[in-house]
PDB file of N, CA and C in Angstrom:
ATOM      1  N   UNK A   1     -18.252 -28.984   3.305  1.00  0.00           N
ATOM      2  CA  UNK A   1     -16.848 -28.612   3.269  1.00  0.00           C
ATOM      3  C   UNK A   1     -16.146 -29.125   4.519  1.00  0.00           C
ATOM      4  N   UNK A   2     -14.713 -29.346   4.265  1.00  0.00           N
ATOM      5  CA  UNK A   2     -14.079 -29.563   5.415  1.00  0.00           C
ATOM      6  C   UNK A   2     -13.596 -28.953   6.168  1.00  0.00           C
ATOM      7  N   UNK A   3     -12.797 -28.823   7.464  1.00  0.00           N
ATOM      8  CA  UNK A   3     -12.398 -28.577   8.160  1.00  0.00           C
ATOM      9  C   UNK A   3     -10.948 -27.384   7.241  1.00  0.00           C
ATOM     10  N   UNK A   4     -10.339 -28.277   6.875  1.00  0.00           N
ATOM     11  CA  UNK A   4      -9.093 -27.893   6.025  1.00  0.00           C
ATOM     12  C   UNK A   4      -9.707 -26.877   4.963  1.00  0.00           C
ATOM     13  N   UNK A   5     -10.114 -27.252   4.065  1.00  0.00           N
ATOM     14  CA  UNK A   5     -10.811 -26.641   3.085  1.00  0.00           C
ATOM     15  C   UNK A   5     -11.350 -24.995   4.199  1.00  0.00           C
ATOM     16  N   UNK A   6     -12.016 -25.032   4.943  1.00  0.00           N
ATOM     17  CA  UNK A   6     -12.257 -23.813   5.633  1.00  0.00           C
ATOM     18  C   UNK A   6     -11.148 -22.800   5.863  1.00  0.00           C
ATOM     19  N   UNK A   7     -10.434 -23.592   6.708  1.00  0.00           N
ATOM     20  CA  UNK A   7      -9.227 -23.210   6.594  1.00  0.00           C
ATOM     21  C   UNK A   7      -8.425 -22.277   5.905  1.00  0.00           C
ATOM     22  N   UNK A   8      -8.475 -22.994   5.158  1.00  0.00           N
ATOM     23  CA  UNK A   8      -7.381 -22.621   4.051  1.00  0.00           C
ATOM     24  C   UNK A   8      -8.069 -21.167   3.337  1.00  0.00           C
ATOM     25  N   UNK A   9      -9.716 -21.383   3.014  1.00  0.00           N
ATOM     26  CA  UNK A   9      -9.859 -19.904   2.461  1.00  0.00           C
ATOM     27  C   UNK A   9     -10.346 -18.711   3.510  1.00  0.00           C
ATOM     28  N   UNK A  10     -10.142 -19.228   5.022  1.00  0.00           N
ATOM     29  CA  UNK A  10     -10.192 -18.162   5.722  1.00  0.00           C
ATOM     30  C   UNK A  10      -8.689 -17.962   5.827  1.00  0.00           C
ATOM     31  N   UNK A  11      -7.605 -18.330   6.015  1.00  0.00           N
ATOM     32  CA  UNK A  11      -6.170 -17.920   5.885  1.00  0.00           C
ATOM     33  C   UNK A  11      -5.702 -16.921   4.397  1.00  0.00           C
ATOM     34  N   UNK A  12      -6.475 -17.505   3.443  1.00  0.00           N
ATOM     35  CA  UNK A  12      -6.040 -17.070   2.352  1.00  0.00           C
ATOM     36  C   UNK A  12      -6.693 -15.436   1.981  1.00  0.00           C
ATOM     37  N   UNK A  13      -7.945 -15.099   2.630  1.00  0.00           N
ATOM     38  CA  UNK A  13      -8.630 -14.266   2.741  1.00  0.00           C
ATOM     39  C   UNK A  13      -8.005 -13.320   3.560  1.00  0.00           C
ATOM     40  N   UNK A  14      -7.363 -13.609   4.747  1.00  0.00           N
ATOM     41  CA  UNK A  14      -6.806 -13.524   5.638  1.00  0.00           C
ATOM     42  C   UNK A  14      -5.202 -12.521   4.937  1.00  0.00           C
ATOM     43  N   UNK A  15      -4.459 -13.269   4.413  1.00  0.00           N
ATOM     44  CA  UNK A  15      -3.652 -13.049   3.817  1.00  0.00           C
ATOM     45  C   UNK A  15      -3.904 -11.769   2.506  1.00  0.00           C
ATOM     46  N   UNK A  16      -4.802 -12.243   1.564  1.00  0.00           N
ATOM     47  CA  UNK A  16      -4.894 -11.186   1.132  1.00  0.00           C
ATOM     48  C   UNK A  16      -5.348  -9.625   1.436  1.00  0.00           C
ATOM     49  N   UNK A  17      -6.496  -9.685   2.928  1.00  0.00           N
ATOM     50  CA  UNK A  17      -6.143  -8.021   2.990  1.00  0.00           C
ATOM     51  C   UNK A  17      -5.143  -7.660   3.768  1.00  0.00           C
ATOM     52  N   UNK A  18      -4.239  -8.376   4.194  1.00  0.00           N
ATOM     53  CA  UNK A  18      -2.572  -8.208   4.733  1.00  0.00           C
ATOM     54  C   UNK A  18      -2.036  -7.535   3.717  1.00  0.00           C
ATOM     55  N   UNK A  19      -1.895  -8.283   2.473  1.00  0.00           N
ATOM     56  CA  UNK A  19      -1.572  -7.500   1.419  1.00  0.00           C
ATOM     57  C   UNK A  19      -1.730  -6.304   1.402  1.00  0.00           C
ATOM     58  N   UNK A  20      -3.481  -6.128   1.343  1.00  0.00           N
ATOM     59  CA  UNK A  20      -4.151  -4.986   0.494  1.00  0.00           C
ATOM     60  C   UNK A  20      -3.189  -3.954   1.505  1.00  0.00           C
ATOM     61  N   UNK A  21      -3.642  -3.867   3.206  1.00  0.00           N
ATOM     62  CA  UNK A  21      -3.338  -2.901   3.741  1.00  0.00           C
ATOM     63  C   UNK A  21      -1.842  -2.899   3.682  1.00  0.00           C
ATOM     64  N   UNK A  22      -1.198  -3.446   3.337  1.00  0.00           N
ATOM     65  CA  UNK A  22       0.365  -2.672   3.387  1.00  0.00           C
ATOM     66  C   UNK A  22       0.701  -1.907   1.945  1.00  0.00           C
ATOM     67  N   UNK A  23      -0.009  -2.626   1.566  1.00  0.00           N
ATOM     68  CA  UNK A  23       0.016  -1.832   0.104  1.00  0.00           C
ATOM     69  C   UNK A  23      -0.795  -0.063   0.024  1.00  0.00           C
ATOM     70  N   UNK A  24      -1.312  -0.119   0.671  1.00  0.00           N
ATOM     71  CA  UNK A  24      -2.127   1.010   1.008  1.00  0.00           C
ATOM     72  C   UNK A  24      -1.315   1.836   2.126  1.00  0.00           C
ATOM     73  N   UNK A  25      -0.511   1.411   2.734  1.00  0.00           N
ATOM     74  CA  UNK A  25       0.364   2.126   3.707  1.00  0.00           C
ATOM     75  C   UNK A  25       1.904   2.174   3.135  1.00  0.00           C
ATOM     76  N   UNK A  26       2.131   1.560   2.484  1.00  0.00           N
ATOM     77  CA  UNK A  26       3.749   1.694   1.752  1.00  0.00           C
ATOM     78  C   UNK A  26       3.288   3.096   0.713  1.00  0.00           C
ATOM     79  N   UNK A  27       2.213   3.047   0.449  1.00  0.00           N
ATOM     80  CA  UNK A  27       1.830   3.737  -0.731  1.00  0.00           C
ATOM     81  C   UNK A  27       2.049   5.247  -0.519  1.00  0.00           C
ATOM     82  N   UNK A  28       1.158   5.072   0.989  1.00  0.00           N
ATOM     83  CA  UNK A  28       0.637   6.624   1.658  1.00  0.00           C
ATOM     84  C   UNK A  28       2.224   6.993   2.058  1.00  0.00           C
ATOM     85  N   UNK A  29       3.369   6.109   2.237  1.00  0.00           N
ATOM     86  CA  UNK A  29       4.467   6.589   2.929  1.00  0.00           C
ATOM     87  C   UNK A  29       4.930   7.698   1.475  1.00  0.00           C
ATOM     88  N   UNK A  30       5.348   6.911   0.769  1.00  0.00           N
ATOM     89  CA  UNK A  30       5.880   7.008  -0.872  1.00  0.00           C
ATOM     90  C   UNK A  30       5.408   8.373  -1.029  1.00  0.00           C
ATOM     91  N   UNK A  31       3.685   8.364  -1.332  1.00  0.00           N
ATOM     92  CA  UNK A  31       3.410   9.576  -1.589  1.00  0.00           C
ATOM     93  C   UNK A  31       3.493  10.986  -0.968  1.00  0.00           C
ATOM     94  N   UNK A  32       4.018  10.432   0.794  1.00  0.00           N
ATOM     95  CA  UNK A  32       4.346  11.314   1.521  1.00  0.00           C
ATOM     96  C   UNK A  32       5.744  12.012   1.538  1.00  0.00           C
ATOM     97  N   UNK A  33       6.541  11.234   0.917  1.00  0.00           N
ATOM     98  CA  UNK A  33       8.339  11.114   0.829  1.00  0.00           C
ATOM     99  C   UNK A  33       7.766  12.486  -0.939  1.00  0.00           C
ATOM    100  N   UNK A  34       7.467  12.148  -1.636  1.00  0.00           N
ATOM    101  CA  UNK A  34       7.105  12.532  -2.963  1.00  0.00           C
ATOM    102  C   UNK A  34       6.525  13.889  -3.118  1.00  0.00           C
ATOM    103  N   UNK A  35       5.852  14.636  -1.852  1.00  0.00           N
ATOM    104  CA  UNK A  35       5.488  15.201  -1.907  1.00  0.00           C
ATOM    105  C   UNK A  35       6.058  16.466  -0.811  1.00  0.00           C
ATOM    106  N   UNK A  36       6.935  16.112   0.145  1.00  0.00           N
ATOM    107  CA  UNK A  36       7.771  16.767   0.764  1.00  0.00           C
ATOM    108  C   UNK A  36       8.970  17.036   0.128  1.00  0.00           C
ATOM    109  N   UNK A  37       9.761  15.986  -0.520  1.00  0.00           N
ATOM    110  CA  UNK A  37      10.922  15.738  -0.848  1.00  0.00           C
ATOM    111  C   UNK A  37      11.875  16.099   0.529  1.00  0.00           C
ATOM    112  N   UNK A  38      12.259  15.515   1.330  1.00  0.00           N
ATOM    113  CA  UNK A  38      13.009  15.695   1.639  1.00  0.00           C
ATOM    114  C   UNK A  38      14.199  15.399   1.516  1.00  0.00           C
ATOM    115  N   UNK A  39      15.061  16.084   2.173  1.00  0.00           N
ATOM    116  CA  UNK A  39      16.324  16.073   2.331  1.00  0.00           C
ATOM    117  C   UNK A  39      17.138  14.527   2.156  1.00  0.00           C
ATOM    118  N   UNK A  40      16.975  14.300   2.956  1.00  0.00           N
ATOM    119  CA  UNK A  40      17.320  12.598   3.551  1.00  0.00           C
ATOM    120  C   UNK A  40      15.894  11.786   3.977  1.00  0.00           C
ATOM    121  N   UNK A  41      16.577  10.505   4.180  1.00  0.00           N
ATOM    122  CA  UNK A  41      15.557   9.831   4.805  1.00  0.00           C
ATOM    123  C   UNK A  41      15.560  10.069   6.124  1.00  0.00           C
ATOM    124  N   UNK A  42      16.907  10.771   6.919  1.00  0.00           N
ATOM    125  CA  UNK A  42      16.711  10.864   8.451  1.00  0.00           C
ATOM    126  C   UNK A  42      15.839  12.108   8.501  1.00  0.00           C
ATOM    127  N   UNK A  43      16.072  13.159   7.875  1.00  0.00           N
ATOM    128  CA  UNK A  43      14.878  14.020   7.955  1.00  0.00           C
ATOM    129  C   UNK A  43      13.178  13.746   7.914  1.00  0.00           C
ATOM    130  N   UNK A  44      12.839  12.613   7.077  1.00  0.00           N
ATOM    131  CA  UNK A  44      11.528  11.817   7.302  1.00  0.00           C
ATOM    132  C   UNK A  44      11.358  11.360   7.995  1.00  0.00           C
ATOM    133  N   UNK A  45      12.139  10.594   8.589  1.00  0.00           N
ATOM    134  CA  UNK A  45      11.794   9.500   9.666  1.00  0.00           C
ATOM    135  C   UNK A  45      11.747  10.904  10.787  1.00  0.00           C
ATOM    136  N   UNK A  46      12.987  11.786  11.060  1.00  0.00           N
ATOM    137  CA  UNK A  46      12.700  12.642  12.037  1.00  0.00           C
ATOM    138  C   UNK A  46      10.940  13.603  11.911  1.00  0.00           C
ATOM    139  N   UNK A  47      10.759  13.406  10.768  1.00  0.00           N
ATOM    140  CA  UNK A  47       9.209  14.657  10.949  1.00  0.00           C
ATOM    141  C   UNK A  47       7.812  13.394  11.266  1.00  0.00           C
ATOM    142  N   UNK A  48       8.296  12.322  10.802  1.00  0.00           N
ATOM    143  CA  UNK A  48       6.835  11.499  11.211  1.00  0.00           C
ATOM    144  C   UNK A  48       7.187  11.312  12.706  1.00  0.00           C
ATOM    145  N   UNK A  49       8.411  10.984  13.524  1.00  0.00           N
ATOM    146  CA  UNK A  49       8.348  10.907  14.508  1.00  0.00           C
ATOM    147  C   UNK A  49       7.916  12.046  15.681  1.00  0.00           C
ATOM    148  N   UNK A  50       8.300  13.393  15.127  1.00  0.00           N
ATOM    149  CA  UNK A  50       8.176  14.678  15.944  1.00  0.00           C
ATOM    150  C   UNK A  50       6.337  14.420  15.502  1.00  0.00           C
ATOM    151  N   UNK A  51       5.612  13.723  14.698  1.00  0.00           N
ATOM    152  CA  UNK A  51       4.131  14.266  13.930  1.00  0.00           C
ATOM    153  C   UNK A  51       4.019  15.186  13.085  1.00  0.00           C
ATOM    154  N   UNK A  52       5.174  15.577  12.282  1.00  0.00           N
ATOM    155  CA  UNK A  52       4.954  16.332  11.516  1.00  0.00           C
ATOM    156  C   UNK A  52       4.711  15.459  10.060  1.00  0.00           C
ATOM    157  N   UNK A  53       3.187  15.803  10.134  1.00  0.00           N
ATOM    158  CA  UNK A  53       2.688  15.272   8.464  1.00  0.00           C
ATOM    159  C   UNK A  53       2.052  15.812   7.454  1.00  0.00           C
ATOM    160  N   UNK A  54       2.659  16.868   7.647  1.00  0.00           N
ATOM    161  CA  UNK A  54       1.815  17.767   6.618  1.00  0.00           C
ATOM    162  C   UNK A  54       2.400  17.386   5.494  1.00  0.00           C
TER     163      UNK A  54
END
């Protein structure tokens, strides 16, 4: 194999668990918004910032 060829499927490998993990963290947000319901979004953003994650 070449140089390029290496490359390319360590970038691409690379890339896909970029994917995976944001997908796995957009997810955990969602289900966190879903399961509080809050108010607003400034009320979320205010409780993850104080650490409140229950």
């Amino acid at each position: 194999m070449t140089f390029d060829i290496i490359m390319g499927v360590i970038l691409t490998a690379l890339a896909l668990v970029v994917v995976v993990l944001l997908t796995f963290w957009s997810r955990s947000i969602i289900e966190a918004i879903h399961a509080r319901s809050p108010g607003s979004l400034r009320d979320f953003r205010n409780d993850i910032h104080n650490g409140d994650k229950s």
